[in-house]
PDB file of N, CA and C in Angstrom:
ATOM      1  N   UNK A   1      42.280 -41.731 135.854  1.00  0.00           N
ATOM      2  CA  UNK A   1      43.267 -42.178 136.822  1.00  0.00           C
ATOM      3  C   UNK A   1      44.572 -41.418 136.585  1.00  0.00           C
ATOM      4  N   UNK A   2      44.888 -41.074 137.961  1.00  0.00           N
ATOM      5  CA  UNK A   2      46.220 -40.008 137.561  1.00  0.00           C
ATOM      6  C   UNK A   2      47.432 -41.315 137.576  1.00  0.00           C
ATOM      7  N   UNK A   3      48.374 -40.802 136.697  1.00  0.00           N
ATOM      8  CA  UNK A   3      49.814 -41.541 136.702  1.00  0.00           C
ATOM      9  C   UNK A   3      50.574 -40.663 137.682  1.00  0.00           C
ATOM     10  N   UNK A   4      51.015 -41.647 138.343  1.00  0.00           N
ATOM     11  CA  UNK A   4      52.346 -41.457 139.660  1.00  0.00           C
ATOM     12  C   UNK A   4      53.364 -42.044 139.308  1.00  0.00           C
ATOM     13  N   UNK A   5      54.397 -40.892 139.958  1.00  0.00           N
ATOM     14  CA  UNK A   5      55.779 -41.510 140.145  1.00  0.00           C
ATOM     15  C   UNK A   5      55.974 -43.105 140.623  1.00  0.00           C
ATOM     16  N   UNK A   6      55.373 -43.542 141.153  1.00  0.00           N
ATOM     17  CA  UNK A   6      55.861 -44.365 141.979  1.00  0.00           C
ATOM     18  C   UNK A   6      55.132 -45.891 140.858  1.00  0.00           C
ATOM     19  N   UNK A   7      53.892 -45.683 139.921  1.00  0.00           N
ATOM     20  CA  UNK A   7      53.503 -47.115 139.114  1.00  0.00           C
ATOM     21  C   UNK A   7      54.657 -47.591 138.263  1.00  0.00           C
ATOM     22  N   UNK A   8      54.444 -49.009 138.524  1.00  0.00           N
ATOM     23  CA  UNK A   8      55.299 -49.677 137.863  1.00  0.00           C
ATOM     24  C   UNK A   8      55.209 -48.929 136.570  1.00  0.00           C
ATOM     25  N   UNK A   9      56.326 -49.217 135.561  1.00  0.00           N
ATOM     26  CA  UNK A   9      56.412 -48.865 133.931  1.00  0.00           C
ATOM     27  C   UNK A   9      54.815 -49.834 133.284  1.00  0.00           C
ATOM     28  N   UNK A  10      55.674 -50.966 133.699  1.00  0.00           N
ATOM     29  CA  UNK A  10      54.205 -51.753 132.960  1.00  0.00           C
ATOM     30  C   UNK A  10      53.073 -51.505 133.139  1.00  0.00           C
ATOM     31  N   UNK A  11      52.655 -51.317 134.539  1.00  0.00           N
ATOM     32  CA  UNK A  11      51.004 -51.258 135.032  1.00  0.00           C
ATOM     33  C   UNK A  11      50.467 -49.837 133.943  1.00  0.00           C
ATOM     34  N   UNK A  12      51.682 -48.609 133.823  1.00  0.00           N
ATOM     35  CA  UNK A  12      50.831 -47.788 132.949  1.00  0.00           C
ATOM     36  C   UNK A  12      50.791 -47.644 131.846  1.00  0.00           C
ATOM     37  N   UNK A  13      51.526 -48.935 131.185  1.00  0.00           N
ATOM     38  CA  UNK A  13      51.141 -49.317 130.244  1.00  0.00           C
ATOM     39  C   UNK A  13      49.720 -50.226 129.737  1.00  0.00           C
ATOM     40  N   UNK A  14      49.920 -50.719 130.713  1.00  0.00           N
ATOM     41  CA  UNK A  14      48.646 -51.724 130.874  1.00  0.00           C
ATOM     42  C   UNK A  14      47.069 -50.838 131.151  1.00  0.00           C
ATOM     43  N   UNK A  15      47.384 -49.948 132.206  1.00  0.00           N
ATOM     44  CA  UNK A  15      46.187 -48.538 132.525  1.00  0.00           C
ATOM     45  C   UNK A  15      46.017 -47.827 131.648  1.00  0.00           C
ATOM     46  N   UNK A  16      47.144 -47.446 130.424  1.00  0.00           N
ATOM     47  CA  UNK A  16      46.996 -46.683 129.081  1.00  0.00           C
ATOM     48  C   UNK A  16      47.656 -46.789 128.112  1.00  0.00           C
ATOM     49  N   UNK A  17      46.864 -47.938 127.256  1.00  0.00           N
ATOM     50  CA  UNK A  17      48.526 -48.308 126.652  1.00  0.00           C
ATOM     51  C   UNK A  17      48.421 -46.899 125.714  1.00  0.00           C
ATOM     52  N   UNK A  18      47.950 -45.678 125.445  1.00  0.00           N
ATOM     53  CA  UNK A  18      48.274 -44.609 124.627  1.00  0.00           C
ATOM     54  C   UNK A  18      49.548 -44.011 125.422  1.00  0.00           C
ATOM     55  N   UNK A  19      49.946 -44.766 126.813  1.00  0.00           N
ATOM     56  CA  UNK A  19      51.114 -43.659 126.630  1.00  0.00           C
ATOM     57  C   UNK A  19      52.315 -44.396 126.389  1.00  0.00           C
ATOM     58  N   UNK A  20      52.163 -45.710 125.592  1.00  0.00           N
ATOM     59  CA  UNK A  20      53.086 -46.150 124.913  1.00  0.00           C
ATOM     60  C   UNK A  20      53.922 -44.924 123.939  1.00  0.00           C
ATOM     61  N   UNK A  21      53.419 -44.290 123.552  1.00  0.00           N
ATOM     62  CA  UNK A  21      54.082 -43.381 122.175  1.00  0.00           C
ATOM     63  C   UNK A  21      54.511 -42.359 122.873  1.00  0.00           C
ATOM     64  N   UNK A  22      53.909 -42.015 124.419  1.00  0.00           N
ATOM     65  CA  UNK A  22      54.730 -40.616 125.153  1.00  0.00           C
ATOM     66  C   UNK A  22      56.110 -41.722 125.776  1.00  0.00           C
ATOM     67  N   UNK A  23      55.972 -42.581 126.208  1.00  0.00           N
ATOM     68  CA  UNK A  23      57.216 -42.790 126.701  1.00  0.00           C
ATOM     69  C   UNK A  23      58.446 -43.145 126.184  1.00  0.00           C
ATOM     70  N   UNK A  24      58.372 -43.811 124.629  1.00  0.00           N
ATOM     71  CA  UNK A  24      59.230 -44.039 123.732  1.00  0.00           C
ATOM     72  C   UNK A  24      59.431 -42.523 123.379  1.00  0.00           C
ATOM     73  N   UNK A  25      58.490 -41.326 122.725  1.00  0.00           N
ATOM     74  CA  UNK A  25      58.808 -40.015 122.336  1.00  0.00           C
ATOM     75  C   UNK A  25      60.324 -39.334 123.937  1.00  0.00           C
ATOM     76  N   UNK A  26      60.118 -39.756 124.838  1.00  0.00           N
ATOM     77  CA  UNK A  26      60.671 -39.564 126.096  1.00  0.00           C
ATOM     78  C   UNK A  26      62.635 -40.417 126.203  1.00  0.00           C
ATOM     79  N   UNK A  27      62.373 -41.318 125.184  1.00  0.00           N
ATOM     80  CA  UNK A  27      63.908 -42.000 125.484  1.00  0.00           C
ATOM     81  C   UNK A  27      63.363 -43.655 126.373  1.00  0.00           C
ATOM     82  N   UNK A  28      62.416 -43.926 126.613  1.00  0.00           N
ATOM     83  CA  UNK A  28      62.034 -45.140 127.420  1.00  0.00           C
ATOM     84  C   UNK A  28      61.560 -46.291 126.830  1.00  0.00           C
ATOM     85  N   UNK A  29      62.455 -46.887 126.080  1.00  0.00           N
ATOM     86  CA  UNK A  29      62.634 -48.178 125.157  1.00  0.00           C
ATOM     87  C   UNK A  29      61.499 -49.380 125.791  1.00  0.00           C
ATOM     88  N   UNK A  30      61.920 -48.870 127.294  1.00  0.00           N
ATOM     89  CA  UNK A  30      61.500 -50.219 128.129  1.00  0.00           C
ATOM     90  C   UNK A  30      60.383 -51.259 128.235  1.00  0.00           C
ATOM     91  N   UNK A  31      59.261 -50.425 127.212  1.00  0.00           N
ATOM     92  CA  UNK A  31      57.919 -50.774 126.516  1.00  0.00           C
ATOM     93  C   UNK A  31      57.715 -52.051 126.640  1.00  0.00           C
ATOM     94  N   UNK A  32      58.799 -53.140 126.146  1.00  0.00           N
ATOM     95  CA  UNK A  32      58.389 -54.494 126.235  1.00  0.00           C
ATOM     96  C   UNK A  32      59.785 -55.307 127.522  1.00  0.00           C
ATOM     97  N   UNK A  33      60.501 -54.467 127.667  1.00  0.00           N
ATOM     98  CA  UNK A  33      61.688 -54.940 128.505  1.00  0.00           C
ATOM     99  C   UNK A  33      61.352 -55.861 129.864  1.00  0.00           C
ATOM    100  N   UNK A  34      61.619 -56.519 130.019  1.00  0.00           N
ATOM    101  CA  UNK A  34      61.234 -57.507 131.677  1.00  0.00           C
ATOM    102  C   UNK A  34      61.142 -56.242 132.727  1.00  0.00           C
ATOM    103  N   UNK A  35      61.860 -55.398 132.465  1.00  0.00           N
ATOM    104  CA  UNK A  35      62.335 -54.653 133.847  1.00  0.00           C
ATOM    105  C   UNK A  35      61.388 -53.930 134.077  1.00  0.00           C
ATOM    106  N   UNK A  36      60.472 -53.459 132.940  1.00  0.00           N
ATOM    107  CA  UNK A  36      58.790 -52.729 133.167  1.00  0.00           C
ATOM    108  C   UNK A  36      58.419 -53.080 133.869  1.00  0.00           C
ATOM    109  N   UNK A  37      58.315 -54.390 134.131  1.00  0.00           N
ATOM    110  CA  UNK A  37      57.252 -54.992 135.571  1.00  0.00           C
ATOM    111  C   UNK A  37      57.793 -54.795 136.870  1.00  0.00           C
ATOM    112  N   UNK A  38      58.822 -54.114 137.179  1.00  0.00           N
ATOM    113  CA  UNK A  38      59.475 -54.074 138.193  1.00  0.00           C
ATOM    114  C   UNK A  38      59.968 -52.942 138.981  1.00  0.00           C
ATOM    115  N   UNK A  39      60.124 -51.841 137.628  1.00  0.00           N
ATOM    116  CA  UNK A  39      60.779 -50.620 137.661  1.00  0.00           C
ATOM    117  C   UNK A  39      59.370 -49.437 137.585  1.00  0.00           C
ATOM    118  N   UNK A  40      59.512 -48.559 138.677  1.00  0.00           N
ATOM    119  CA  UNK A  40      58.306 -47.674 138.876  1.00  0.00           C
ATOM    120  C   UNK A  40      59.095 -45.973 137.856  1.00  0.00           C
ATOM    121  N   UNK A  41      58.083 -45.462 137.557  1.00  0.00           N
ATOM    122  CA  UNK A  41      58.801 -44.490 136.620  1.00  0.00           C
ATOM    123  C   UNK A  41      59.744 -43.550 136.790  1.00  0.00           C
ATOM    124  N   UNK A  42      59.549 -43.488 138.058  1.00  0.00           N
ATOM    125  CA  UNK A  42      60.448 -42.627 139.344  1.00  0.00           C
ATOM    126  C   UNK A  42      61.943 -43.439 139.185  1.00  0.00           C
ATOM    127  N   UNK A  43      62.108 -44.655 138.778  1.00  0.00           N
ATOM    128  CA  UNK A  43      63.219 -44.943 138.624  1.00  0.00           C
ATOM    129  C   UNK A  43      64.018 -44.989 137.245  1.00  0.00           C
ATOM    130  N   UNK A  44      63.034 -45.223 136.404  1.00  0.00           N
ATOM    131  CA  UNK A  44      63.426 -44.944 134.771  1.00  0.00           C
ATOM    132  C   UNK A  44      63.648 -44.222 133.983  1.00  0.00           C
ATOM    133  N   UNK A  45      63.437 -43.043 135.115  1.00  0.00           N
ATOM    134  CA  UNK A  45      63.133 -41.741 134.709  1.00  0.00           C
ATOM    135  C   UNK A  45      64.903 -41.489 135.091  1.00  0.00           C
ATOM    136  N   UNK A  46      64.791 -41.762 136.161  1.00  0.00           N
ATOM    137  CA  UNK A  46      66.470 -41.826 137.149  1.00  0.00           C
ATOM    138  C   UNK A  46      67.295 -42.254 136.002  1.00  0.00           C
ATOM    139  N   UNK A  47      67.448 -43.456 136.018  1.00  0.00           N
ATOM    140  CA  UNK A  47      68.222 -44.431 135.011  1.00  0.00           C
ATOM    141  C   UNK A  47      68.267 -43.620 133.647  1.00  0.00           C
ATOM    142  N   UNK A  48      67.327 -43.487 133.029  1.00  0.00           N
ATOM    143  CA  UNK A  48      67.512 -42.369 131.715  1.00  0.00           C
ATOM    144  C   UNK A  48      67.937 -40.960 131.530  1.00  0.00           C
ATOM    145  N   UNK A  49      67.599 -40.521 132.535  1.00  0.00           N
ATOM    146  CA  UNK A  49      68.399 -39.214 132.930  1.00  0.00           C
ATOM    147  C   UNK A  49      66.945 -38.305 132.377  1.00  0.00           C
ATOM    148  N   UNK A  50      65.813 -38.881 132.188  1.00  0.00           N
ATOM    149  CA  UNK A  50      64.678 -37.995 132.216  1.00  0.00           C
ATOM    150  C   UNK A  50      63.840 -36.899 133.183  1.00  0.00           C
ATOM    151  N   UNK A  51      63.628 -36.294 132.772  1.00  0.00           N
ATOM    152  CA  UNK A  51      62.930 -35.317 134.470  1.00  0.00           C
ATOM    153  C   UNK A  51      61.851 -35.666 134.433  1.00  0.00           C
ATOM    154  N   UNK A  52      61.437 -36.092 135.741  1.00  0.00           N
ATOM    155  CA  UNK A  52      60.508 -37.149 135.715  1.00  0.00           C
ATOM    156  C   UNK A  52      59.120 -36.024 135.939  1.00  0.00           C
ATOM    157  N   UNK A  53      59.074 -34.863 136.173  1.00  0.00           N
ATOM    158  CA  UNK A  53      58.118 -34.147 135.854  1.00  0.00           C
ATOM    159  C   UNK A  53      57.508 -33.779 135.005  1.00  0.00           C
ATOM    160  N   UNK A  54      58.427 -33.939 133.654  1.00  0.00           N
ATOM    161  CA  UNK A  54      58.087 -33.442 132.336  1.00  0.00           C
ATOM    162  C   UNK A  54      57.401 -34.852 132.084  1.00  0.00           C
ATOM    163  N   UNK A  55      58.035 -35.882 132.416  1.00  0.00           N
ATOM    164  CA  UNK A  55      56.940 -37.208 131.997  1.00  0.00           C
ATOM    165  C   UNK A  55      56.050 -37.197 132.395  1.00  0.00           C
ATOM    166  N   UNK A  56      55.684 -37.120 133.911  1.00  0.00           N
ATOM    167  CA  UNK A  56      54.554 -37.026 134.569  1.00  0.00           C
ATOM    168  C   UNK A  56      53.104 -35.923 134.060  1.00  0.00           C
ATOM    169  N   UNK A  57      54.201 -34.786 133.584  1.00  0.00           N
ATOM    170  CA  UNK A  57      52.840 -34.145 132.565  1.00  0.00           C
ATOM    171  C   UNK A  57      52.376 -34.109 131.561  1.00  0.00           C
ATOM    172  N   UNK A  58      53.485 -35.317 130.976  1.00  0.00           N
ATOM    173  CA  UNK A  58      52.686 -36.032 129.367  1.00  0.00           C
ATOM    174  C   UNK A  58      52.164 -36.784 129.687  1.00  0.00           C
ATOM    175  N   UNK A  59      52.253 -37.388 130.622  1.00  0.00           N
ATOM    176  CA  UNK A  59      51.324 -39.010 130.826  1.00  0.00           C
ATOM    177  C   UNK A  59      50.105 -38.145 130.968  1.00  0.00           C
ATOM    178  N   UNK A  60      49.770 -37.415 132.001  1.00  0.00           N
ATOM    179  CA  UNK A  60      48.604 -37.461 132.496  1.00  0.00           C
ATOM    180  C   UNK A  60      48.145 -36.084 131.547  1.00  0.00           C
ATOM    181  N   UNK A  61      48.228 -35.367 130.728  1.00  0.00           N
ATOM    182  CA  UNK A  61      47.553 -34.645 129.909  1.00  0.00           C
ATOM    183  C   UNK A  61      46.737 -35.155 128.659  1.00  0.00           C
TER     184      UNK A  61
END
C-alpha cells in the first residue's frame, strides 16, 4: 500500500507502524499526539517545515 499525502498521521501509523522510526528520524513527534488522528501528512509536513516529498520517499521505500 502506497503512503499519500493526504493519510491521516495515525492511519499510517496504524498501516505501518515501521514508519514510526522514519517519522520521528523526520522531526514528527506527533507519534502518540491527539492531532495524528486528524492531521494528514500533507499538513505536518506544513506545520514542521518538512518537504513532504522527502517523507513521502521514506515512507514508501
Amino acid at each position: 500500500m502506497e503512503i499519500t499525502k493526504d493519510m491521516l498521521v495515525g492511519e499510517v501509523i496504524r498501516t505501518k507502524p515501521e514508519s514510526i522510526d522514519i517519522l520521528l528520524r523526520f522531526g514528527l513527534g506527533c507519534v502518540g499526539c491527539p492531532a495524528s488522528q486528524m492531521e494528514t501528512l500533507e499538513e505536518a509536513a506544513m506545520v514542521h517545515g518538512i518537504e513532504l516529498e522527502q517523507l513521502l520517499k521514506a515512507l514508501n521505500s
